[in-house]
PDB file of N, CA and C in Angstrom:
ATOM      1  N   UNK A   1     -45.906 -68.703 -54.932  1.00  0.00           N
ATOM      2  CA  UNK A   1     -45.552 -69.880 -54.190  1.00  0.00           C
ATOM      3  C   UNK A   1     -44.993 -69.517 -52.813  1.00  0.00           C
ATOM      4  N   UNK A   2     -43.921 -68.363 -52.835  1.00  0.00           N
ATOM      5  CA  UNK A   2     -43.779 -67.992 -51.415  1.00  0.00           C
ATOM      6  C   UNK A   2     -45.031 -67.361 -50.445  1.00  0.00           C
ATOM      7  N   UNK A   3     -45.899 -66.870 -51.086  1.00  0.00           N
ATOM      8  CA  UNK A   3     -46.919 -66.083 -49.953  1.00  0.00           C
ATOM      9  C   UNK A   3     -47.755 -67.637 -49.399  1.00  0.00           C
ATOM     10  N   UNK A   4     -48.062 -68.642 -49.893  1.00  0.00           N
ATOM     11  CA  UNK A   4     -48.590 -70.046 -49.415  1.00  0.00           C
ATOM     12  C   UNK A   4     -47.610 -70.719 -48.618  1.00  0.00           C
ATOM     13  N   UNK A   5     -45.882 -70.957 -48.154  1.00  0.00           N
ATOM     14  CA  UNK A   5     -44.948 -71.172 -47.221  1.00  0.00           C
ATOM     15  C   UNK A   5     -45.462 -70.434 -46.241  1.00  0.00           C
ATOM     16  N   UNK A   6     -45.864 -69.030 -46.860  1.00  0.00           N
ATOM     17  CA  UNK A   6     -45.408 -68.239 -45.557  1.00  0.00           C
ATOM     18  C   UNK A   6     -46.561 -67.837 -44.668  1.00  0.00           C
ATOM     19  N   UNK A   7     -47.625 -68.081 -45.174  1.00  0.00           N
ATOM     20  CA  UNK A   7     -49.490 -68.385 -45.027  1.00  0.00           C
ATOM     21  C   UNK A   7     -49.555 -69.646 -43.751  1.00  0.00           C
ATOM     22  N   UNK A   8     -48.304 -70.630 -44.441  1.00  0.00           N
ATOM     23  CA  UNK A   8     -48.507 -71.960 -43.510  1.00  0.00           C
ATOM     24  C   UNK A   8     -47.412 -71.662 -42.348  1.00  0.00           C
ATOM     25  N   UNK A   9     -46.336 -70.959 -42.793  1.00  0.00           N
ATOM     26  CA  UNK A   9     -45.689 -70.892 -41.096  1.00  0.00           C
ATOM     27  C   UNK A   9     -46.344 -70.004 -40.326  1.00  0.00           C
ATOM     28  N   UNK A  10     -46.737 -69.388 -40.638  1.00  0.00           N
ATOM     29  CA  UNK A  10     -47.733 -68.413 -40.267  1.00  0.00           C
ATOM     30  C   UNK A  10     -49.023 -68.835 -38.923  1.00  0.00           C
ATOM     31  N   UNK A  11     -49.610 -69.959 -39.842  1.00  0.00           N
ATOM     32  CA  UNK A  11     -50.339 -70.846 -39.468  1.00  0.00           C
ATOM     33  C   UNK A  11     -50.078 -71.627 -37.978  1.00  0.00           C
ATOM     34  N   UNK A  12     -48.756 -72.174 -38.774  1.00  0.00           N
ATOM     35  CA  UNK A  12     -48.031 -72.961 -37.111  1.00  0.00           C
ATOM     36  C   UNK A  12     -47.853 -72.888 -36.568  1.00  0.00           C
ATOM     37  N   UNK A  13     -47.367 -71.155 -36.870  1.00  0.00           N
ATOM     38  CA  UNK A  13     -46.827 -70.432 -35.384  1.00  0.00           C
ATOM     39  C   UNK A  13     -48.277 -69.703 -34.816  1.00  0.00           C
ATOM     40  N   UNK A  14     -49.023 -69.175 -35.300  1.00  0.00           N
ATOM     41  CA  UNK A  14     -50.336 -68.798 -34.771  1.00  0.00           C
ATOM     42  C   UNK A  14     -51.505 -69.722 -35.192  1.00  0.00           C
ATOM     43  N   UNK A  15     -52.086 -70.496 -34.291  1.00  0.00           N
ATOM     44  CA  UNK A  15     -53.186 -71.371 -34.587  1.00  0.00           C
ATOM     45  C   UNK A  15     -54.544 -69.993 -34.989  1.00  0.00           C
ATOM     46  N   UNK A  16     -55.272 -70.726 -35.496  1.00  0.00           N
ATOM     47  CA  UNK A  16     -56.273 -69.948 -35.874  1.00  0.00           C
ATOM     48  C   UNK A  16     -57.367 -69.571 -34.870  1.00  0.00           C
ATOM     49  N   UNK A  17     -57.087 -69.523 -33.468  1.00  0.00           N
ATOM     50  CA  UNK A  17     -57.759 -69.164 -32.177  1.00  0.00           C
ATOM     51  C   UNK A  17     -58.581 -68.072 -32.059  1.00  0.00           C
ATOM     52  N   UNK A  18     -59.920 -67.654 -32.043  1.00  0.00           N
ATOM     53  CA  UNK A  18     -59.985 -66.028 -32.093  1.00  0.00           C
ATOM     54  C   UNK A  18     -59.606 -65.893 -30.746  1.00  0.00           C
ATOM     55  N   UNK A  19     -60.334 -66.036 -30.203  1.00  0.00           N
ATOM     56  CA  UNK A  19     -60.773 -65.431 -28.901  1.00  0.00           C
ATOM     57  C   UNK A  19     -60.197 -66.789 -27.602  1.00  0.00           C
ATOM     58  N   UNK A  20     -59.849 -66.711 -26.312  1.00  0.00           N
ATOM     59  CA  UNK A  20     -59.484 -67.792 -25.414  1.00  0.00           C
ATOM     60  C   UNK A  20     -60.852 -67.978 -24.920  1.00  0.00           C
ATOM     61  N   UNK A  21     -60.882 -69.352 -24.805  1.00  0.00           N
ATOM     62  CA  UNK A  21     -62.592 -70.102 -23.935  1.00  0.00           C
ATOM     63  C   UNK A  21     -62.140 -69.645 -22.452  1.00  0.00           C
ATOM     64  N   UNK A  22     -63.120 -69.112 -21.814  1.00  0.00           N
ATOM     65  CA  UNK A  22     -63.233 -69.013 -20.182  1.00  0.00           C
ATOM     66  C   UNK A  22     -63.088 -70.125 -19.379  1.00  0.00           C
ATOM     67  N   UNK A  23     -63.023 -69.978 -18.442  1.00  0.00           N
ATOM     68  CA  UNK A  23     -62.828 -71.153 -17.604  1.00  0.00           C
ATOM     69  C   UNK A  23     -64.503 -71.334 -17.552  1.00  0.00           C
ATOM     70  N   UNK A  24     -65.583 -72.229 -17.502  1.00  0.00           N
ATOM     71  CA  UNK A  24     -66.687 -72.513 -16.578  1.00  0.00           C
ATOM     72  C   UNK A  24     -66.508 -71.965 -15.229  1.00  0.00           C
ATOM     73  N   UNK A  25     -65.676 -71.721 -14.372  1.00  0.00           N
ATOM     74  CA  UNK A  25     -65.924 -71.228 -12.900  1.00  0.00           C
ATOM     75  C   UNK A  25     -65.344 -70.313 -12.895  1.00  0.00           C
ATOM     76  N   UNK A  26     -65.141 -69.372 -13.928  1.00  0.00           N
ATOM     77  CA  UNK A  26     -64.953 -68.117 -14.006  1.00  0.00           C
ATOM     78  C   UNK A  26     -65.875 -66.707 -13.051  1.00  0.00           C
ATOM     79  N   UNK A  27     -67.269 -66.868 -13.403  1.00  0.00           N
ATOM     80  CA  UNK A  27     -68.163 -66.361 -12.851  1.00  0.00           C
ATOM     81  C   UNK A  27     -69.033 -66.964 -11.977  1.00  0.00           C
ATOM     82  N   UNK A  28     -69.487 -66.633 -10.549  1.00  0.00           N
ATOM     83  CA  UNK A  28     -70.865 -67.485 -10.443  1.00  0.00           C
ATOM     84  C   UNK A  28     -72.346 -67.036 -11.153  1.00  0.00           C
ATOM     85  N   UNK A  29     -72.897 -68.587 -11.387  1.00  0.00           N
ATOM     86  CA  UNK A  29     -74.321 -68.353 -11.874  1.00  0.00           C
ATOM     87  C   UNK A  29     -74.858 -67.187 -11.355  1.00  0.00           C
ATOM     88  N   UNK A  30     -75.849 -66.697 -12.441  1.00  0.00           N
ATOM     89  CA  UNK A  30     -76.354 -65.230 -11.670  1.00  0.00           C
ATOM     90  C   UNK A  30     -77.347 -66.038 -10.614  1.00  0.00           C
ATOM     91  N   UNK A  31     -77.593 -64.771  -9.135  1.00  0.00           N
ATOM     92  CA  UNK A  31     -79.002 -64.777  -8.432  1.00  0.00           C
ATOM     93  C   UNK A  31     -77.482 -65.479  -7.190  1.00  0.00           C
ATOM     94  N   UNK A  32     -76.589 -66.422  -7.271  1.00  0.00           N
ATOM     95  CA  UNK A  32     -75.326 -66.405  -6.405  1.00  0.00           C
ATOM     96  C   UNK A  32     -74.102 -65.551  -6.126  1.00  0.00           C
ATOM     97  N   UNK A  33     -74.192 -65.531  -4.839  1.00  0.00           N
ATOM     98  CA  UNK A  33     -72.675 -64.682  -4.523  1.00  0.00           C
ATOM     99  C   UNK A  33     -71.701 -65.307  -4.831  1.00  0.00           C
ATOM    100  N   UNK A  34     -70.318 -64.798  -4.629  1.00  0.00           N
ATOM    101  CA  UNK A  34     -69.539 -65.234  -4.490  1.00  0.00           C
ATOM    102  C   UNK A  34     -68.807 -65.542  -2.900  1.00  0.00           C
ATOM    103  N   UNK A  35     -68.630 -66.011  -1.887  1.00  0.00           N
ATOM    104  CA  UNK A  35     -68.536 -66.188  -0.503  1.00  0.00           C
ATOM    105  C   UNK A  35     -67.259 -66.523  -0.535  1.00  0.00           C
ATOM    106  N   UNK A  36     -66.359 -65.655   0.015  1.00  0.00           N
ATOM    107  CA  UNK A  36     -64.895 -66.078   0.535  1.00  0.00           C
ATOM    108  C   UNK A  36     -64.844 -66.664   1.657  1.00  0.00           C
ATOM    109  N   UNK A  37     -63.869 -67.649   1.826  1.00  0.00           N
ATOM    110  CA  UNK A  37     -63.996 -68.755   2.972  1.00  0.00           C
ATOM    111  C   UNK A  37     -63.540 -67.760   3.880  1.00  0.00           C
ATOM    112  N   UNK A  38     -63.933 -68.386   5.013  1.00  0.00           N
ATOM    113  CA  UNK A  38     -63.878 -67.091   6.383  1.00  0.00           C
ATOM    114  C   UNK A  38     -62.212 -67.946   6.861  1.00  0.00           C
ATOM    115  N   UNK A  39     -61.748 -66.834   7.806  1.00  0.00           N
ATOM    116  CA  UNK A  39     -60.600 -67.098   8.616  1.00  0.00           C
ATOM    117  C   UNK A  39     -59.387 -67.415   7.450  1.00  0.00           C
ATOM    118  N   UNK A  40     -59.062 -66.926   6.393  1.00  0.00           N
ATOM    119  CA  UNK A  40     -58.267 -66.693   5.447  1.00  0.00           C
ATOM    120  C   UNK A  40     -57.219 -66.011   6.108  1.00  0.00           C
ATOM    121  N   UNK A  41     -57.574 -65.114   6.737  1.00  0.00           N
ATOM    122  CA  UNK A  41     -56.278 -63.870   7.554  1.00  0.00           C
ATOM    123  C   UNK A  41     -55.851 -64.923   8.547  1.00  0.00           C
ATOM    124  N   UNK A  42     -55.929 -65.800   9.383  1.00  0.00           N
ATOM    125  CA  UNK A  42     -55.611 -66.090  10.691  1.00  0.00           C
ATOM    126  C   UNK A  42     -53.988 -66.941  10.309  1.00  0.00           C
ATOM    127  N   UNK A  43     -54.187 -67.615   9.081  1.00  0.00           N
ATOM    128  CA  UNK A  43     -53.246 -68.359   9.084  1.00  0.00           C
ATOM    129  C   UNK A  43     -51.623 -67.098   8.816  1.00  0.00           C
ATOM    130  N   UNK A  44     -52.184 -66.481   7.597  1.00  0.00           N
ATOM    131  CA  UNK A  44     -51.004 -64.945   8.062  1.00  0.00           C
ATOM    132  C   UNK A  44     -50.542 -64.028   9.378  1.00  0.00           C
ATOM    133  N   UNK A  45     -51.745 -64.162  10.219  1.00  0.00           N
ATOM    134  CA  UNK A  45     -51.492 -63.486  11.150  1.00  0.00           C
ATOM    135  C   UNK A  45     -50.474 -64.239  12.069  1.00  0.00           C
ATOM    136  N   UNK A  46     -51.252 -65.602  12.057  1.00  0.00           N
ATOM    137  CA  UNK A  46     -50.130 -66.706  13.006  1.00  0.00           C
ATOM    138  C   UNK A  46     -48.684 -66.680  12.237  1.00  0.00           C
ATOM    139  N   UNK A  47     -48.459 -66.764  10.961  1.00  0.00           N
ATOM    140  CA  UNK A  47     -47.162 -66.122  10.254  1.00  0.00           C
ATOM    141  C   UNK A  47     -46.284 -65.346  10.719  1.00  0.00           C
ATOM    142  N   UNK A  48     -47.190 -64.112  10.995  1.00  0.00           N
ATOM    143  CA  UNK A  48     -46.120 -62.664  11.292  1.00  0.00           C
ATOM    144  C   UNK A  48     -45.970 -62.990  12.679  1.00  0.00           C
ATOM    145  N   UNK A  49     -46.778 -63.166  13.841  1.00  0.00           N
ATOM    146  CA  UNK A  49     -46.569 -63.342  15.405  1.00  0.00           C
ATOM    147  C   UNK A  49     -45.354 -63.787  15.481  1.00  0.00           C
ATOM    148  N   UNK A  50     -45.829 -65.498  15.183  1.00  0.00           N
ATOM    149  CA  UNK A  50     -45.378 -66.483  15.594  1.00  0.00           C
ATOM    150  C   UNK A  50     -43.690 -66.929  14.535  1.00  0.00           C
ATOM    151  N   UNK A  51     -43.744 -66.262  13.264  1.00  0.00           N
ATOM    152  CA  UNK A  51     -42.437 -66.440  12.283  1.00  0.00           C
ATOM    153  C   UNK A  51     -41.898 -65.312  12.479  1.00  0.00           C
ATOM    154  N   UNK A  52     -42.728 -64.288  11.907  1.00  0.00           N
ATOM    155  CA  UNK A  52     -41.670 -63.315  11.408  1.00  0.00           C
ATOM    156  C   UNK A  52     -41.377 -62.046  12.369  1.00  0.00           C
ATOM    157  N   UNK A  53     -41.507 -61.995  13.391  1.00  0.00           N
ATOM    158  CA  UNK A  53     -41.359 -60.809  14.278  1.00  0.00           C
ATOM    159  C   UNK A  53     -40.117 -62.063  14.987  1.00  0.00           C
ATOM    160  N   UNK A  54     -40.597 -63.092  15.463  1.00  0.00           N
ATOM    161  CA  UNK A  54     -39.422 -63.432  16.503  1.00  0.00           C
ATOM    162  C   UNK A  54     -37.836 -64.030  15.463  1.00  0.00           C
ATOM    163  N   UNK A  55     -38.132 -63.843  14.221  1.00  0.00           N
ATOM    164  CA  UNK A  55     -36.721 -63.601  13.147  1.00  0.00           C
ATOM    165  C   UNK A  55     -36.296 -62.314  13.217  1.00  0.00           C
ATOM    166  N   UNK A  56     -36.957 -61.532  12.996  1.00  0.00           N
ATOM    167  CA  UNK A  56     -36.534 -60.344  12.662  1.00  0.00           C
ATOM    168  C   UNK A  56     -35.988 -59.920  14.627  1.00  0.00           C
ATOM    169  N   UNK A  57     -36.457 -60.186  15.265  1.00  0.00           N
ATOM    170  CA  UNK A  57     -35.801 -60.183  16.708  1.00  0.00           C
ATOM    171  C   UNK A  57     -33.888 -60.810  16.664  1.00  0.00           C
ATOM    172  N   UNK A  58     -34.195 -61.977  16.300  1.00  0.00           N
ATOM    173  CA  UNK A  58     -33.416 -63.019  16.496  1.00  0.00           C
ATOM    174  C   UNK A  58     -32.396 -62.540  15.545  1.00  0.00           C
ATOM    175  N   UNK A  59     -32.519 -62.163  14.368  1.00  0.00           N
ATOM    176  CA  UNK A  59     -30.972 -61.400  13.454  1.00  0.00           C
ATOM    177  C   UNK A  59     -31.053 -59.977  14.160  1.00  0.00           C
ATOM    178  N   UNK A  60     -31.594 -59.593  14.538  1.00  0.00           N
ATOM    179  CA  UNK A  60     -31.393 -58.024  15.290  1.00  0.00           C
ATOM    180  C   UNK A  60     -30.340 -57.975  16.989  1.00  0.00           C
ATOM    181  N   UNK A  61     -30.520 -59.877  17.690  1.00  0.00           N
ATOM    182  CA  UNK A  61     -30.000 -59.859  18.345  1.00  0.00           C
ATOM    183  C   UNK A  61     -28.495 -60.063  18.110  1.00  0.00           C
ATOM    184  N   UNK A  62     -28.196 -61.235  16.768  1.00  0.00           N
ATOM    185  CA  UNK A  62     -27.317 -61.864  16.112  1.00  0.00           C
ATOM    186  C   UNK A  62     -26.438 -60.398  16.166  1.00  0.00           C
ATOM    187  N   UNK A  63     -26.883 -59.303  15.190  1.00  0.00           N
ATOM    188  CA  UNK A  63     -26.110 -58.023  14.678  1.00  0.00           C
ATOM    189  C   UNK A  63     -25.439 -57.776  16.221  1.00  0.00           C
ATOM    190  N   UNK A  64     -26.243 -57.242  17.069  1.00  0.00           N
ATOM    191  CA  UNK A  64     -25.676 -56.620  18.120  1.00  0.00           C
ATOM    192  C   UNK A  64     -25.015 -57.313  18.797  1.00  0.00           C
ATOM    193  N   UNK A  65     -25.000 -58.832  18.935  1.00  0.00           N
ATOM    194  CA  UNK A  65     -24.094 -59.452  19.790  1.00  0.00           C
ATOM    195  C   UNK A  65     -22.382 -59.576  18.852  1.00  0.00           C
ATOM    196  N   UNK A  66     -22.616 -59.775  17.190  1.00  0.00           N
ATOM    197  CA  UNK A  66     -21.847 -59.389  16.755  1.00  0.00           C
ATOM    198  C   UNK A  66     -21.021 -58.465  16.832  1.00  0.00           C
ATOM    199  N   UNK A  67     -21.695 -56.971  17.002  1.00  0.00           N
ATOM    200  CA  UNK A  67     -21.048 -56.069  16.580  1.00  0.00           C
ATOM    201  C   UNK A  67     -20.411 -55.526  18.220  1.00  0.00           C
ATOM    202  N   UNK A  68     -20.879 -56.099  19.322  1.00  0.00           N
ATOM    203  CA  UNK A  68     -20.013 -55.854  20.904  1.00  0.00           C
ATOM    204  C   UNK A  68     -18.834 -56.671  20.710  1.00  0.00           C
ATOM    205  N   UNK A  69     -18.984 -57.960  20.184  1.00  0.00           N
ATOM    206  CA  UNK A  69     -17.693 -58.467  20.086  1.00  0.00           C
ATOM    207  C   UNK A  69     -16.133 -57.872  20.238  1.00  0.00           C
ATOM    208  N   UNK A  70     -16.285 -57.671  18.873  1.00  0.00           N
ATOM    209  CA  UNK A  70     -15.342 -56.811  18.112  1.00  0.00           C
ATOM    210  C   UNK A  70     -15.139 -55.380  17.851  1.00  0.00           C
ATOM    211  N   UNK A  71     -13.707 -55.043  18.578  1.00  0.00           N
ATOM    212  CA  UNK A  71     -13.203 -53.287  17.991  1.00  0.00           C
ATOM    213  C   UNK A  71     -13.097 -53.200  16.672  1.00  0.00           C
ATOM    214  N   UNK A  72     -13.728 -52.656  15.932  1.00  0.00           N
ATOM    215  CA  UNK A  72     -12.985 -52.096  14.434  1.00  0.00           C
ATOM    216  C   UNK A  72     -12.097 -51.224  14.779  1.00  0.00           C
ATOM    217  N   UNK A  73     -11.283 -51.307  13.911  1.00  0.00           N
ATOM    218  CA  UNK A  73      -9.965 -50.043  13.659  1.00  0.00           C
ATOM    219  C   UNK A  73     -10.279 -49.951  12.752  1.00  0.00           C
ATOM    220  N   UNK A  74     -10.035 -48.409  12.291  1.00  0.00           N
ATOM    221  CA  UNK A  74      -9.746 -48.077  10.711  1.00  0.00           C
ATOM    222  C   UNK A  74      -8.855 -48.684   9.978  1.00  0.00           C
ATOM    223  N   UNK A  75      -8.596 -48.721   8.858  1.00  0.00           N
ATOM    224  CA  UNK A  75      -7.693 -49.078   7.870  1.00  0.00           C
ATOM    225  C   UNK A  75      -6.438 -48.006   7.813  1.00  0.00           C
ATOM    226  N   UNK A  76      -5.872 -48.415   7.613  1.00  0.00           N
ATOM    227  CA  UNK A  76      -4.524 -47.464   7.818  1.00  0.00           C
ATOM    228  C   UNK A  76      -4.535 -46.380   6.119  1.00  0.00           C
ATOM    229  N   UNK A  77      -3.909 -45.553   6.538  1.00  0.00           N
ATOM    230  CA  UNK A  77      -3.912 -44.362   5.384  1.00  0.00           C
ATOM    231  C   UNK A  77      -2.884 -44.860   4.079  1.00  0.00           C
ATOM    232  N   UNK A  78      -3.231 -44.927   2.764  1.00  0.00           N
ATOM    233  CA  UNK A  78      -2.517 -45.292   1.744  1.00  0.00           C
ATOM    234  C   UNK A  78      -2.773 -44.080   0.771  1.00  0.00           C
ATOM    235  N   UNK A  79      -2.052 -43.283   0.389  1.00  0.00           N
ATOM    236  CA  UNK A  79      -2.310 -41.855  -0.222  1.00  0.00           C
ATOM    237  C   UNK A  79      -2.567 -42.786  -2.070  1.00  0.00           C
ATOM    238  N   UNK A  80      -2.867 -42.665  -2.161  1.00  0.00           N
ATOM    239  CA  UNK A  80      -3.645 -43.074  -3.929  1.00  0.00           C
ATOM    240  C   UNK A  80      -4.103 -41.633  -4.265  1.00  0.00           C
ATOM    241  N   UNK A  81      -3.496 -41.798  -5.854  1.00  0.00           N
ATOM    242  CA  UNK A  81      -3.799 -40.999  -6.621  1.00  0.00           C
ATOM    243  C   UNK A  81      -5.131 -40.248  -7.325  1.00  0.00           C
ATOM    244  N   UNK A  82      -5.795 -41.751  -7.030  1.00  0.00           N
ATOM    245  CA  UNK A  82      -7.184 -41.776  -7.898  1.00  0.00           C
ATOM    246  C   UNK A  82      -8.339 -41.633  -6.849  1.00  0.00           C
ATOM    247  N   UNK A  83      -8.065 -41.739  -5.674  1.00  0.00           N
ATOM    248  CA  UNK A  83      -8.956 -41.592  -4.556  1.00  0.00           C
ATOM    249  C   UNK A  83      -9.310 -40.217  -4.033  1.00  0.00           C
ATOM    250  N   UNK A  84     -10.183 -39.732  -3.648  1.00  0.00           N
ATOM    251  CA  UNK A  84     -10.297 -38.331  -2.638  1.00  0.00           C
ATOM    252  C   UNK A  84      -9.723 -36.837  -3.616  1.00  0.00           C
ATOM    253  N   UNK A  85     -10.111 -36.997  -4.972  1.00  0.00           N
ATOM    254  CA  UNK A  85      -9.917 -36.021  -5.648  1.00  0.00           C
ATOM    255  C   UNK A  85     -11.268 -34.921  -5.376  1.00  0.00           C
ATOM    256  N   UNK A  86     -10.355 -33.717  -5.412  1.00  0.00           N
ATOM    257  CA  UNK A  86     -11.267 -32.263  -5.151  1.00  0.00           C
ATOM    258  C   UNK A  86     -10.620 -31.374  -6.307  1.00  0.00           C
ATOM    259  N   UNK A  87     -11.207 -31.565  -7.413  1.00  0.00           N
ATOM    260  CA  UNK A  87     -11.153 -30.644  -8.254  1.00  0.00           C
ATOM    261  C   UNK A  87     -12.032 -29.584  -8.153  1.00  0.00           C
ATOM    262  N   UNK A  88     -12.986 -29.398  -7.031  1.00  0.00           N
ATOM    263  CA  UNK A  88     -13.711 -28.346  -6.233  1.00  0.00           C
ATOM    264  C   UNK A  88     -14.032 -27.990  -5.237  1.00  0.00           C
ATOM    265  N   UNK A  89     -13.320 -27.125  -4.527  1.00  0.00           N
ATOM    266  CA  UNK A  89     -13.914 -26.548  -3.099  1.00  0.00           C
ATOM    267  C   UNK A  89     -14.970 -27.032  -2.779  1.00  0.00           C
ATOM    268  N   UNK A  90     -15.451 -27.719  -1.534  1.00  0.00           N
ATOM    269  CA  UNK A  90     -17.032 -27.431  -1.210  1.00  0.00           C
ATOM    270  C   UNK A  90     -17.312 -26.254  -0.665  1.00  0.00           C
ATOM    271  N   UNK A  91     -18.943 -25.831  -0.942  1.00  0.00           N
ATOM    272  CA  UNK A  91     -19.363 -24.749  -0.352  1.00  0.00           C
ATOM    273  C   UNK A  91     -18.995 -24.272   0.500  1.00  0.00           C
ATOM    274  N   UNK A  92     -18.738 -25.340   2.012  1.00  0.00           N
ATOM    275  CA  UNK A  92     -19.207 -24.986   3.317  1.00  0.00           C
ATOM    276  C   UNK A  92     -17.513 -25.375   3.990  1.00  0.00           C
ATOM    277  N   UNK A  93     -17.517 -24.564   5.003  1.00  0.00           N
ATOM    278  CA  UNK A  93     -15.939 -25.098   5.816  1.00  0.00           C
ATOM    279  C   UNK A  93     -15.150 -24.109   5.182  1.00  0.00           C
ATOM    280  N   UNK A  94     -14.343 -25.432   5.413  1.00  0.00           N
ATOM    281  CA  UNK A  94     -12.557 -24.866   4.202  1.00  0.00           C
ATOM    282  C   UNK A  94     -12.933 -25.540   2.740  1.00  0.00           C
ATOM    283  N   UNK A  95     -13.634 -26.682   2.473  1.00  0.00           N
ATOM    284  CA  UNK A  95     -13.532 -26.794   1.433  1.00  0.00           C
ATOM    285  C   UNK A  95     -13.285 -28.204   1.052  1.00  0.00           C
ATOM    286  N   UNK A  96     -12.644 -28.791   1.987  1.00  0.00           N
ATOM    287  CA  UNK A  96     -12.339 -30.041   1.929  1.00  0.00           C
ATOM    288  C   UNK A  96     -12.788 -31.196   2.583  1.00  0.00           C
ATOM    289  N   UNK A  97     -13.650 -30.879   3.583  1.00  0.00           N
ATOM    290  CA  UNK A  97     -14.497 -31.451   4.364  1.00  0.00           C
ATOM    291  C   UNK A  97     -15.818 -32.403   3.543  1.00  0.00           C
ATOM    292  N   UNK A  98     -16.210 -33.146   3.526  1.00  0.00           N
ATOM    293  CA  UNK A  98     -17.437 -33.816   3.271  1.00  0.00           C
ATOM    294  C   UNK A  98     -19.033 -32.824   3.569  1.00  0.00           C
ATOM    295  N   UNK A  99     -19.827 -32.570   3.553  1.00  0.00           N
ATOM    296  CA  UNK A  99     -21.141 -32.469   4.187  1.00  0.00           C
ATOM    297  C   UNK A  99     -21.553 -33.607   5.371  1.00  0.00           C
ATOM    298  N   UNK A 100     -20.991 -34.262   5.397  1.00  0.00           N
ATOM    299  CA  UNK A 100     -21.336 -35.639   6.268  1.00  0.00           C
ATOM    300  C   UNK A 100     -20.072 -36.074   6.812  1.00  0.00           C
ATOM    301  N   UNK A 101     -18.703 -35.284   6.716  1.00  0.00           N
ATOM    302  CA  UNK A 101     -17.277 -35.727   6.996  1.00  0.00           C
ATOM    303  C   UNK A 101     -17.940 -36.097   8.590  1.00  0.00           C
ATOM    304  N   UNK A 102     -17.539 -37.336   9.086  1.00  0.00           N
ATOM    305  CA  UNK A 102     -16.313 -38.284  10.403  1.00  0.00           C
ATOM    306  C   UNK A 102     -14.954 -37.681  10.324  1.00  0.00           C
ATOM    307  N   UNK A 103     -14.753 -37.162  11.371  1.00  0.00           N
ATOM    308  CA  UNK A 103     -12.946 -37.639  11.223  1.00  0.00           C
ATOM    309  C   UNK A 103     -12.433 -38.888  11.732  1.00  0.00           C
ATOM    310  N   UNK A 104     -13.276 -39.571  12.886  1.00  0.00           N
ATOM    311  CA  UNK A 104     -12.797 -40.711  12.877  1.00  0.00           C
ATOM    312  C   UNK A 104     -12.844 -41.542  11.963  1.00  0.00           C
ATOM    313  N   UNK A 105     -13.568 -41.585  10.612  1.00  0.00           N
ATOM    314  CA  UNK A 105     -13.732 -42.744   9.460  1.00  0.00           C
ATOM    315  C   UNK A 105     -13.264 -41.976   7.659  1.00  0.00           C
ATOM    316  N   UNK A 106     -13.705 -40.696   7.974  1.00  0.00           N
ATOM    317  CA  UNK A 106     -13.532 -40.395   6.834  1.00  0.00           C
ATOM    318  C   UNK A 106     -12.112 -39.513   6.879  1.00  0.00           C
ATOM    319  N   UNK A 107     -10.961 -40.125   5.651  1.00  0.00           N
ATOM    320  CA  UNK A 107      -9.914 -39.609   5.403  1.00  0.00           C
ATOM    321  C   UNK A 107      -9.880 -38.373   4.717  1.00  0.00           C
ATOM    322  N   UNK A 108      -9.059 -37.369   4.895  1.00  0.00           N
ATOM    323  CA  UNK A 108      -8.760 -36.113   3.814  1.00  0.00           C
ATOM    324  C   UNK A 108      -8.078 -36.318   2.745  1.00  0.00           C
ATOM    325  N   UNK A 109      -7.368 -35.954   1.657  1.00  0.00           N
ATOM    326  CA  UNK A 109      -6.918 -36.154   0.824  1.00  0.00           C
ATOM    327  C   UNK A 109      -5.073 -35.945   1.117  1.00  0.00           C
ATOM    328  N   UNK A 110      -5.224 -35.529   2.630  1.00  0.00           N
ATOM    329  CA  UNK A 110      -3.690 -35.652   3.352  1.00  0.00           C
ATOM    330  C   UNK A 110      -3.416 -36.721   4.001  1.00  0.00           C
ATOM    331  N   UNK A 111      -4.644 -37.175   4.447  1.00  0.00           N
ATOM    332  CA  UNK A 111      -4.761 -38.709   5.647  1.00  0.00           C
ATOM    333  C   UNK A 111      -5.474 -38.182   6.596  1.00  0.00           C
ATOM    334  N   UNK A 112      -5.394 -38.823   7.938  1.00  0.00           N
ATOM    335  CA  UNK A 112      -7.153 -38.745   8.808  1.00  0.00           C
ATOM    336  C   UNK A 112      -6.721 -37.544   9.403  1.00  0.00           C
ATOM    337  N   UNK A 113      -7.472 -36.945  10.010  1.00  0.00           N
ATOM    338  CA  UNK A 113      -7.349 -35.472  10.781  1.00  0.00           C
ATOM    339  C   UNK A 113      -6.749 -36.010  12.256  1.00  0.00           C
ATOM    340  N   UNK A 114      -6.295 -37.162  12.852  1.00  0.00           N
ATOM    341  CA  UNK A 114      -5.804 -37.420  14.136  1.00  0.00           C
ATOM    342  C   UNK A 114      -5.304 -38.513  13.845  1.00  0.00           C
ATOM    343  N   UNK A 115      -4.393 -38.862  14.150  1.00  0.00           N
ATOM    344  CA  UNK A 115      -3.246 -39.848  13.725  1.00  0.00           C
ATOM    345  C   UNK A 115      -3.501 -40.572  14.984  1.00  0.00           C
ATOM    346  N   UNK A 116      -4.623 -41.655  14.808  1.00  0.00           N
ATOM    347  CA  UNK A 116      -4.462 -42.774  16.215  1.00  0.00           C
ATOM    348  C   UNK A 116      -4.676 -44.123  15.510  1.00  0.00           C
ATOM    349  N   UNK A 117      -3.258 -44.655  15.348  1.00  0.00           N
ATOM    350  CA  UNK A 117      -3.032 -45.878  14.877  1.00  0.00           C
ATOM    351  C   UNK A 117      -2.319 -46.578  15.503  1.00  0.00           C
TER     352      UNK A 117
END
């Protein structure tokens, strides 16, 4: 009696479909091409000209007029415990340096290498 429940949910949840019907305009009739409508590209091209180059201008001007504005200062030095740990020499230098160390941005594990605050 259970293998006939379970035959029919079975059922409900999978119709008895073999195979999916094609669309009719799936293929063209043989002895016809298939012909892509011409000038398909023009409407993209007018896209990128005319949209997307003079955006990508226009936030590129946004950034830089932004960023003349305003001086950044650094953040002032707060010695934390959990920050700027060197439980290993680096290779190169003294040891404590970054591969990519700033001294104007990047702090040591003493505070910045020039005290201009």
């Amino acid at each position: 009696m259970s293998g006939l429940f379970s035959n029919l949910a079975l059922r409900s949840i999978h119709p008895p479909y073999p195979f999916r019907q094609r669309s009719k305009n799936a293929c063209p009739p043989p002895g016809q091409t298939h012909i892509p409508k011409e000038g398909g590209y023009k409407i993209y091209m007018f896209l990128t000209f005319f949209l997307g180059f003079p955006a990508i201008g226009a936030a590129a001007t946004n950034v830089y007029l932004e960023k003349s504005k305003k001086e950044e200062c650094r953040p002032p030095f707060v010695k934390y415990e959990y920050l700027r740990l060197r439980s290993k020499r680096f290779p190169w230098g003294d040891g404590s340096r970054s591969l990519f160390h700033n001294p104007k941005v990047n702090a040591l594990p003493d505070g910045y290498e020039d005290d201009e605050q």
